[in-house]
Structures are given as C-alpha cells and as structure tokens.
PDB file of N, CA and C in Angstrom:
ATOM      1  N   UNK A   1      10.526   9.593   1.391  1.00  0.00           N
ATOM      2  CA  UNK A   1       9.760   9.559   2.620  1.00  0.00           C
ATOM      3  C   UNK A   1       9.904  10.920   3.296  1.00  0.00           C
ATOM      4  N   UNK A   2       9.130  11.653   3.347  1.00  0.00           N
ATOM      5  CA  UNK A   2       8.743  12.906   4.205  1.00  0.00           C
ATOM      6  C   UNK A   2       9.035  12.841   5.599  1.00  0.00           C
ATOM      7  N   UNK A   3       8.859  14.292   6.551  1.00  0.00           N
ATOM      8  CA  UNK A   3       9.310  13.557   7.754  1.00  0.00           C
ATOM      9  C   UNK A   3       7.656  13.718   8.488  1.00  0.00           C
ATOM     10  N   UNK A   4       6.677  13.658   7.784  1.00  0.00           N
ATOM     11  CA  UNK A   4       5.574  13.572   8.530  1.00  0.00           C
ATOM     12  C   UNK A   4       5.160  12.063   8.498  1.00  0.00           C
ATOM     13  N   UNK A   5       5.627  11.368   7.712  1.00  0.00           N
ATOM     14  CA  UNK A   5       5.465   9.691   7.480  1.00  0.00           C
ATOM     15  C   UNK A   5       6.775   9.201   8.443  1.00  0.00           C
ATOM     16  N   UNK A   6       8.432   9.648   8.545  1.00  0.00           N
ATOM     17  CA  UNK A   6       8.858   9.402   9.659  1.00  0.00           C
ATOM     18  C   UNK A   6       8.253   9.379  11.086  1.00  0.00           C
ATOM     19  N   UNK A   7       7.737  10.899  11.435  1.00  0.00           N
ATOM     20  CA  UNK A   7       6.859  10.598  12.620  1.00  0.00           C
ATOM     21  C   UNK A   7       5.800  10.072  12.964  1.00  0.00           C
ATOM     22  N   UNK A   8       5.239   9.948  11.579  1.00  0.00           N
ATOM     23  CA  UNK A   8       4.073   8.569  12.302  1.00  0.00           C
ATOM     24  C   UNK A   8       4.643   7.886  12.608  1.00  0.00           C
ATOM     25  N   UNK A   9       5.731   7.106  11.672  1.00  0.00           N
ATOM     26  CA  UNK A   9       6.262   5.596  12.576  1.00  0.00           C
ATOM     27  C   UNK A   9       6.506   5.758  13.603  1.00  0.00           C
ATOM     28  N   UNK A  10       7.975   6.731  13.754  1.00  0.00           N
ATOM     29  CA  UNK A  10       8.498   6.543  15.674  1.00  0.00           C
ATOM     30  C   UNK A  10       6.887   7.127  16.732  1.00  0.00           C
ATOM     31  N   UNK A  11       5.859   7.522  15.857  1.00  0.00           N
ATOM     32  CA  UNK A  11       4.814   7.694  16.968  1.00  0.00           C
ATOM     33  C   UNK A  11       4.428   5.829  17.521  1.00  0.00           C
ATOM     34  N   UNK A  12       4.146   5.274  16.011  1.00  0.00           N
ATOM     35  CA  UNK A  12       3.339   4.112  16.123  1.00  0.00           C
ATOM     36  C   UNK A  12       4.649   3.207  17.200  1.00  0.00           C
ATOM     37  N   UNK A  13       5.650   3.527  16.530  1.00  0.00           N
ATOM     38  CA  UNK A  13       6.530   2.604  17.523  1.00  0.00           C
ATOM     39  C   UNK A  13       6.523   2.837  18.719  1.00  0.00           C
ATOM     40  N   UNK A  14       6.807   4.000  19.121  1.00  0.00           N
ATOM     41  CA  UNK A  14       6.556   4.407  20.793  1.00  0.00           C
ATOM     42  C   UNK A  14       5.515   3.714  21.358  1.00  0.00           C
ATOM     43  N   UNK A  15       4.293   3.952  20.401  1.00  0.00           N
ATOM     44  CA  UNK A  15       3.207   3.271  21.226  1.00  0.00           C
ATOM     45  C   UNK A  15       3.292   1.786  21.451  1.00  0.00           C
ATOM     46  N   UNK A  16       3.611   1.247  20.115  1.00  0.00           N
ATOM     47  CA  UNK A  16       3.449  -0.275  20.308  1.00  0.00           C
ATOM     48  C   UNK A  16       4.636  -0.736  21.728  1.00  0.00           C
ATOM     49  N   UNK A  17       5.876   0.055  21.428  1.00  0.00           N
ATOM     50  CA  UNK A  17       6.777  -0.724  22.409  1.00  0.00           C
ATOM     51  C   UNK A  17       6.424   0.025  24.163  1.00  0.00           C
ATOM     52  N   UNK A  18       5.495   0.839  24.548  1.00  0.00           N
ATOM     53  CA  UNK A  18       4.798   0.885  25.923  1.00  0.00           C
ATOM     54  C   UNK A  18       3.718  -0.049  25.778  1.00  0.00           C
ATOM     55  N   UNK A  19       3.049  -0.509  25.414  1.00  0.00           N
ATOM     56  CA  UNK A  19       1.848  -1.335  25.164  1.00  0.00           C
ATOM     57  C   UNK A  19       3.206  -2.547  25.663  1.00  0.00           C
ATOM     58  N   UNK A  20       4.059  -2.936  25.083  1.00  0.00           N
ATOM     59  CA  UNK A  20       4.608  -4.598  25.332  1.00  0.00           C
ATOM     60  C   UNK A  20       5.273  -4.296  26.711  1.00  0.00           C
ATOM     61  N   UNK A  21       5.508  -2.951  26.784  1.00  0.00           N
ATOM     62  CA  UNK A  21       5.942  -2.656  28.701  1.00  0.00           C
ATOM     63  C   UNK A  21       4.902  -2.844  29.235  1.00  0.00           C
ATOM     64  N   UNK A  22       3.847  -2.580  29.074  1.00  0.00           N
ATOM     65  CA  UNK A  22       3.196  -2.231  30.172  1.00  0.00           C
ATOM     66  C   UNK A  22       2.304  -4.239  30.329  1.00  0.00           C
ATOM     67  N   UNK A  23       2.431  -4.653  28.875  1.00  0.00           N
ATOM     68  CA  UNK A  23       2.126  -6.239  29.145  1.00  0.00           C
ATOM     69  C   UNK A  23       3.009  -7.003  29.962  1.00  0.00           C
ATOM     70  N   UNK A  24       4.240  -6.670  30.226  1.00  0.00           N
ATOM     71  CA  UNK A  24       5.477  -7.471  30.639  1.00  0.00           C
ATOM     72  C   UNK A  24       4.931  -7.090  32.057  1.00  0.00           C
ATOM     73  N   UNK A  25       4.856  -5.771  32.448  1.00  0.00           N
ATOM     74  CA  UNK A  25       4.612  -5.491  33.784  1.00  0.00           C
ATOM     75  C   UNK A  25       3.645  -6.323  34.515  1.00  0.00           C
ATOM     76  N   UNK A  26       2.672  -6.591  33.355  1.00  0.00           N
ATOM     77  CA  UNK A  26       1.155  -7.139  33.945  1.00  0.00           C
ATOM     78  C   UNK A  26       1.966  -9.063  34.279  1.00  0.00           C
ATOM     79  N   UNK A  27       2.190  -9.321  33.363  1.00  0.00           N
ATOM     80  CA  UNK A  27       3.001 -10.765  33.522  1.00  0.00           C
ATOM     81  C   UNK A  27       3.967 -10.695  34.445  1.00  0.00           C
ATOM     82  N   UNK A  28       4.736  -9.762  35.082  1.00  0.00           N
ATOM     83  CA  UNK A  28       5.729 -10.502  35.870  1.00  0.00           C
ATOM     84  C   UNK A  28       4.791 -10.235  37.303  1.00  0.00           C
ATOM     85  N   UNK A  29       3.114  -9.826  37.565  1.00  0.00           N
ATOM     86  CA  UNK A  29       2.486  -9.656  38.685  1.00  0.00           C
ATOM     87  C   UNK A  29       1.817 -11.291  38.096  1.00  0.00           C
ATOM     88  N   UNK A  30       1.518 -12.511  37.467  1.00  0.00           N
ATOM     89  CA  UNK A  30       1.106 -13.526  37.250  1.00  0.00           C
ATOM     90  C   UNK A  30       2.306 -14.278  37.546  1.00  0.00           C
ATOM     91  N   UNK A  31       2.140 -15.479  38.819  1.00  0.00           N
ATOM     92  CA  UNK A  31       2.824 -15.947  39.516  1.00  0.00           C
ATOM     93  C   UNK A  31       3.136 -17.132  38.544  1.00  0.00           C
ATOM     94  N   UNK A  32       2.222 -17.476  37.554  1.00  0.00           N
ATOM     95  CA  UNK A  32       2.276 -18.873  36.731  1.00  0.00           C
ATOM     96  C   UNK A  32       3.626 -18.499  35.919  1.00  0.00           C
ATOM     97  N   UNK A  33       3.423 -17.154  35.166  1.00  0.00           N
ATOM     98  CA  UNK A  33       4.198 -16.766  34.541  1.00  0.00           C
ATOM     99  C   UNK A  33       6.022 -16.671  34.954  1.00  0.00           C
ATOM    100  N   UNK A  34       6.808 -17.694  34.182  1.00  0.00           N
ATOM    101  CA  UNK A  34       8.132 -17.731  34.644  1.00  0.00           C
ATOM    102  C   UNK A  34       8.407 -19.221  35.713  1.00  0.00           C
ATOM    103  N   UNK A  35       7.067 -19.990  35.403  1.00  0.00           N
ATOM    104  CA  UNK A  35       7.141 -21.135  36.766  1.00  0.00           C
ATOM    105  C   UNK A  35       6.181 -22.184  35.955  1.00  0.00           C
ATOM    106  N   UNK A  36       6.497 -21.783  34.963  1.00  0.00           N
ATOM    107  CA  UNK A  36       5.198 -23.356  33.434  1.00  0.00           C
ATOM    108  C   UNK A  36       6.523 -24.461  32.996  1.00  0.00           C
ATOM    109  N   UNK A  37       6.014 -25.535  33.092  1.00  0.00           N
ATOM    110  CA  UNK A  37       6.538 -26.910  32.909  1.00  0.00           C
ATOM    111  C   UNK A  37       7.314 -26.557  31.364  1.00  0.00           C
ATOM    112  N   UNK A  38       8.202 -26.550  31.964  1.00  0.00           N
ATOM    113  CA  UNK A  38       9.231 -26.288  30.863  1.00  0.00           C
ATOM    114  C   UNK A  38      10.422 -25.319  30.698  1.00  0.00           C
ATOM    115  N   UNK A  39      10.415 -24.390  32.074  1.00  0.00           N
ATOM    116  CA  UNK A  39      10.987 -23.804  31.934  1.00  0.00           C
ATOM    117  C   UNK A  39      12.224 -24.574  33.198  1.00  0.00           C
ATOM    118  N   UNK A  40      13.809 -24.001  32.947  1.00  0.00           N
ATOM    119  CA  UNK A  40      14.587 -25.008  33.260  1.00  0.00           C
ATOM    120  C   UNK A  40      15.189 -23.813  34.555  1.00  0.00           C
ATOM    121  N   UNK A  41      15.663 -24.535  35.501  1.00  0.00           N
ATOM    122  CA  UNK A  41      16.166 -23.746  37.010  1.00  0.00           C
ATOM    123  C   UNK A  41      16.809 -24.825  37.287  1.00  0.00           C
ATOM    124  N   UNK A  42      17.974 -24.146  37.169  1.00  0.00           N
ATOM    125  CA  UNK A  42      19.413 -24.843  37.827  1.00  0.00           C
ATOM    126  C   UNK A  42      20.105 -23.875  39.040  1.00  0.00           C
ATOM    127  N   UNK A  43      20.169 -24.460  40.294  1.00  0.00           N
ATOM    128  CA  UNK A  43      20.618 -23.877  41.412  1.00  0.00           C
ATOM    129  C   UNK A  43      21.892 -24.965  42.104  1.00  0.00           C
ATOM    130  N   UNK A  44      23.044 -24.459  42.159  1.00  0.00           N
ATOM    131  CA  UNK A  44      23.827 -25.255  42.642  1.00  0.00           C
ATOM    132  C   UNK A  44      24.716 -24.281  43.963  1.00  0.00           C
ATOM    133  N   UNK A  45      25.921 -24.433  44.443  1.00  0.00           N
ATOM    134  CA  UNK A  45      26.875 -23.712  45.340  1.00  0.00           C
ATOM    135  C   UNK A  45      26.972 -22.795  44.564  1.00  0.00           C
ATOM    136  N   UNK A  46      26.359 -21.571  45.150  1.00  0.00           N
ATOM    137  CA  UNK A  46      27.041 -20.574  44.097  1.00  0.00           C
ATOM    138  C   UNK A  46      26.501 -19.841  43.252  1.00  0.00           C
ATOM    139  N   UNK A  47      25.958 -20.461  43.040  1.00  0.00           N
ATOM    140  CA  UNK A  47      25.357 -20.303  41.049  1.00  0.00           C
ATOM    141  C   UNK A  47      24.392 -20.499  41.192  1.00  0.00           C
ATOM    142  N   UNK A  48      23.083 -19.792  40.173  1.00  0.00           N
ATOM    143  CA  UNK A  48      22.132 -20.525  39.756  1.00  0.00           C
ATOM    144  C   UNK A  48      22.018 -19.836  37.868  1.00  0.00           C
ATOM    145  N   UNK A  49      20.733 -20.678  37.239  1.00  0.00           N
ATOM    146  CA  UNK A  49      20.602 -20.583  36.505  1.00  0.00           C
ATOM    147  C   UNK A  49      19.211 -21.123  35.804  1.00  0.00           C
ATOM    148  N   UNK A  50      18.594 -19.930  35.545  1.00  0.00           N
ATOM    149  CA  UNK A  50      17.213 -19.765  35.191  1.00  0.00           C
ATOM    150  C   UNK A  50      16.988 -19.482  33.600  1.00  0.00           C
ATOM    151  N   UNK A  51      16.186 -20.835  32.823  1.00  0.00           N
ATOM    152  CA  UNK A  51      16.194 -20.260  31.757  1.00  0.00           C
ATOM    153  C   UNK A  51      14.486 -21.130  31.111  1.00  0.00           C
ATOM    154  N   UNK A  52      14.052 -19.964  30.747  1.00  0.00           N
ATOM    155  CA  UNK A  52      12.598 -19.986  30.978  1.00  0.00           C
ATOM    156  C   UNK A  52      12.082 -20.086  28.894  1.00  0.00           C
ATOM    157  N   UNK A  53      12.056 -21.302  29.205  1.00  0.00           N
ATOM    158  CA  UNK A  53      11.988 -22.077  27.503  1.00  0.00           C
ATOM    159  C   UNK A  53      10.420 -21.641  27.289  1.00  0.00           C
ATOM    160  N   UNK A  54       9.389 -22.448  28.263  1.00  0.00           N
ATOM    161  CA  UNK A  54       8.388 -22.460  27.890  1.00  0.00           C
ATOM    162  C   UNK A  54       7.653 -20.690  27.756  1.00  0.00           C
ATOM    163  N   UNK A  55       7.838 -20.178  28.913  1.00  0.00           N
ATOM    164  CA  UNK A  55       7.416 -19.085  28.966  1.00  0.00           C
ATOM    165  C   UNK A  55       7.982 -17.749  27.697  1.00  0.00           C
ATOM    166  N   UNK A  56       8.851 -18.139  27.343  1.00  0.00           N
ATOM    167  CA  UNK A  56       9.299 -17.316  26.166  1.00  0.00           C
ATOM    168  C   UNK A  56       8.192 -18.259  24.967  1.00  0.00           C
ATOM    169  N   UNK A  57       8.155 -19.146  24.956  1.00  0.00           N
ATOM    170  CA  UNK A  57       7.177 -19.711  23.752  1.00  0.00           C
ATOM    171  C   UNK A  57       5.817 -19.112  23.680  1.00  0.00           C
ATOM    172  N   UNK A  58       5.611 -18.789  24.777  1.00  0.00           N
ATOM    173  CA  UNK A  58       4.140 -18.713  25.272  1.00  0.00           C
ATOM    174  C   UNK A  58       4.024 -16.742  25.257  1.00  0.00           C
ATOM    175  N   UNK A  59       5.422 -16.743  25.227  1.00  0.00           N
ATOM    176  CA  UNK A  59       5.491 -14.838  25.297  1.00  0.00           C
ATOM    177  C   UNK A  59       5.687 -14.454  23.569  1.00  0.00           C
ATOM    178  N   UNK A  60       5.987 -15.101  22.905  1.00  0.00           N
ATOM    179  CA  UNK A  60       6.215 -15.015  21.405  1.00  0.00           C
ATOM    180  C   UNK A  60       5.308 -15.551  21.339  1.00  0.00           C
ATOM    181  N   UNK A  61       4.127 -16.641  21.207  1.00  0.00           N
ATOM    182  CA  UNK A  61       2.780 -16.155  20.793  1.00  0.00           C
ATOM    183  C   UNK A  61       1.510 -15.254  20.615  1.00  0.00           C
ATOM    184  N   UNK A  62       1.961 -15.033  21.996  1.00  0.00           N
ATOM    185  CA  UNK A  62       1.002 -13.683  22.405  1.00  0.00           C
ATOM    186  C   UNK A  62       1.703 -12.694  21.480  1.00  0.00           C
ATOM    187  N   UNK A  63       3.149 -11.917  21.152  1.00  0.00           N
ATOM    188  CA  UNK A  63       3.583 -11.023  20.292  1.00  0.00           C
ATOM    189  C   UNK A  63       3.097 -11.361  18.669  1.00  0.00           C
ATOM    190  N   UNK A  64       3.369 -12.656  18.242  1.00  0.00           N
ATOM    191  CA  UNK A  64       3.140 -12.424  17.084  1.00  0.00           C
ATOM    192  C   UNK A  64       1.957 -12.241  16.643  1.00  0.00           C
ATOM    193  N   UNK A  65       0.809 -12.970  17.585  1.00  0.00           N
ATOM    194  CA  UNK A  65      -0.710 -12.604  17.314  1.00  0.00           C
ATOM    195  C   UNK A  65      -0.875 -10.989  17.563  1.00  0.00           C
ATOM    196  N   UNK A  66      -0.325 -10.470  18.243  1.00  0.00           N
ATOM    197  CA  UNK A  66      -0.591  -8.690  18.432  1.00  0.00           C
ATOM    198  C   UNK A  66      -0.028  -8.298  17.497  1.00  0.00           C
ATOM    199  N   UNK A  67       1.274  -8.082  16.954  1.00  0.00           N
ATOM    200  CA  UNK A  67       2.115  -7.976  15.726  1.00  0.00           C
ATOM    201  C   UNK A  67       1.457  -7.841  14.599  1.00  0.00           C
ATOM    202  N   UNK A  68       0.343  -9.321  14.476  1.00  0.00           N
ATOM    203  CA  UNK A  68      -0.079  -9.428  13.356  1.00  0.00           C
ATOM    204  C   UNK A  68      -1.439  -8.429  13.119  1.00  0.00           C
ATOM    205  N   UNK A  69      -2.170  -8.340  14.327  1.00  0.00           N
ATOM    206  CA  UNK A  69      -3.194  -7.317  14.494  1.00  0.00           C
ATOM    207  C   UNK A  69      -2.612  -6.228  13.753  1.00  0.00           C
ATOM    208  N   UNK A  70      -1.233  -5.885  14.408  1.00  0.00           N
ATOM    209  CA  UNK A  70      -0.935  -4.308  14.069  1.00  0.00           C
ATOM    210  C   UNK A  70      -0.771  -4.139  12.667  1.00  0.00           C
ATOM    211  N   UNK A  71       0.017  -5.309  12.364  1.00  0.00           N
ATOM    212  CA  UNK A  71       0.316  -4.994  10.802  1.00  0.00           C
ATOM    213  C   UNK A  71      -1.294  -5.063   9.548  1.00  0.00           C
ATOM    214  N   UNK A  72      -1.659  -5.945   9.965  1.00  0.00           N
ATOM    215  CA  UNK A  72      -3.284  -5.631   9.534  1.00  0.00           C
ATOM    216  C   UNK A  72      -3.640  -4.369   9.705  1.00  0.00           C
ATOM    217  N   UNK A  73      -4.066  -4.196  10.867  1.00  0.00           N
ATOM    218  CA  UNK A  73      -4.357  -2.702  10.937  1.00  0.00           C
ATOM    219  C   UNK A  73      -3.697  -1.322  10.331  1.00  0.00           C
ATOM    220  N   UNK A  74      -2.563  -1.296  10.172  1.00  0.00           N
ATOM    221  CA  UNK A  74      -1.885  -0.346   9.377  1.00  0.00           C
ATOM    222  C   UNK A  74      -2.041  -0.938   8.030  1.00  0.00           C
ATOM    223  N   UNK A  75      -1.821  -2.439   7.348  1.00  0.00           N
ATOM    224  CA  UNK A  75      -1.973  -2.207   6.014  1.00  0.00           C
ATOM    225  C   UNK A  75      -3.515  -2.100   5.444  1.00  0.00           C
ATOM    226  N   UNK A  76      -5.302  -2.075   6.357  1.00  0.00           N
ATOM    227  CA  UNK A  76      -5.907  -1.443   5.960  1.00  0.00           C
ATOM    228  C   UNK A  76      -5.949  -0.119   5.293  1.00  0.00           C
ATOM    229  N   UNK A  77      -5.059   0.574   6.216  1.00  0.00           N
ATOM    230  CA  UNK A  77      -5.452   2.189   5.467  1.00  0.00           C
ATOM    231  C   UNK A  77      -4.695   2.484   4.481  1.00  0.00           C
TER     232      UNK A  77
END
C-alpha cells in the first residue's frame, strides 16, 4: 500500500467522521431525539441515570444505512 492510497483513506475518514459530527449536532437540536419510548431515566437523591436504548437503535440505523451507501460507493470504483 503506497502512501497516496493511505491518504485517501484518512482523507475519506476525516470526511465521513465530520459528516456523523455534524449529524449528531443536528440531532441533539431535535427535542424527540433522546426522549422516544424506550429510552430509560432514572432520577433518585442524588443520582440520576439516563440511558437512551431506543434512541441508540434508531442512531445505529441511520449509521448503518449511510455506512452502507459509503461502502457501495467506494467499492464501485
């Protein structure tokens, strides 16, 4: 492997992993997002504890359908 095939990747990677920043950003401005039937909030003296089942299900769909775009798209060429 050459290092002009190294820098494509860390190019393609850079890009893909600002693309999933800049989606996260857009989701934590969607109020639904982090508050869907299923996700579990425990608040007691003290403590709380937030753990967001559904919304990670629903955030790993959306990745693997983009994922899968990408990898399509690179194994065209």
């Amino acid at each position: 492997m050459d290092i002009g095939s190294i820098g494509r990747i860390l190019l393609i990677a850079g890009v893909v992993v600002a693309v999933i920043g800049g989606a996260l950003l857009l989701l934590a401005r969607i109020p639904l997002f982090g508050n869907l039937p299923g996700d579990i909030r425990i608040e007691g003296q003290g403590f709380s504890c937030f753990v967001p089942i559904a919304s990670m299900i629903v955030l790993s769909i959306i990745l693997t359908v983009v994922l899968n775009f990408v990898v399509r798209f690179i194994n065209r060429q």
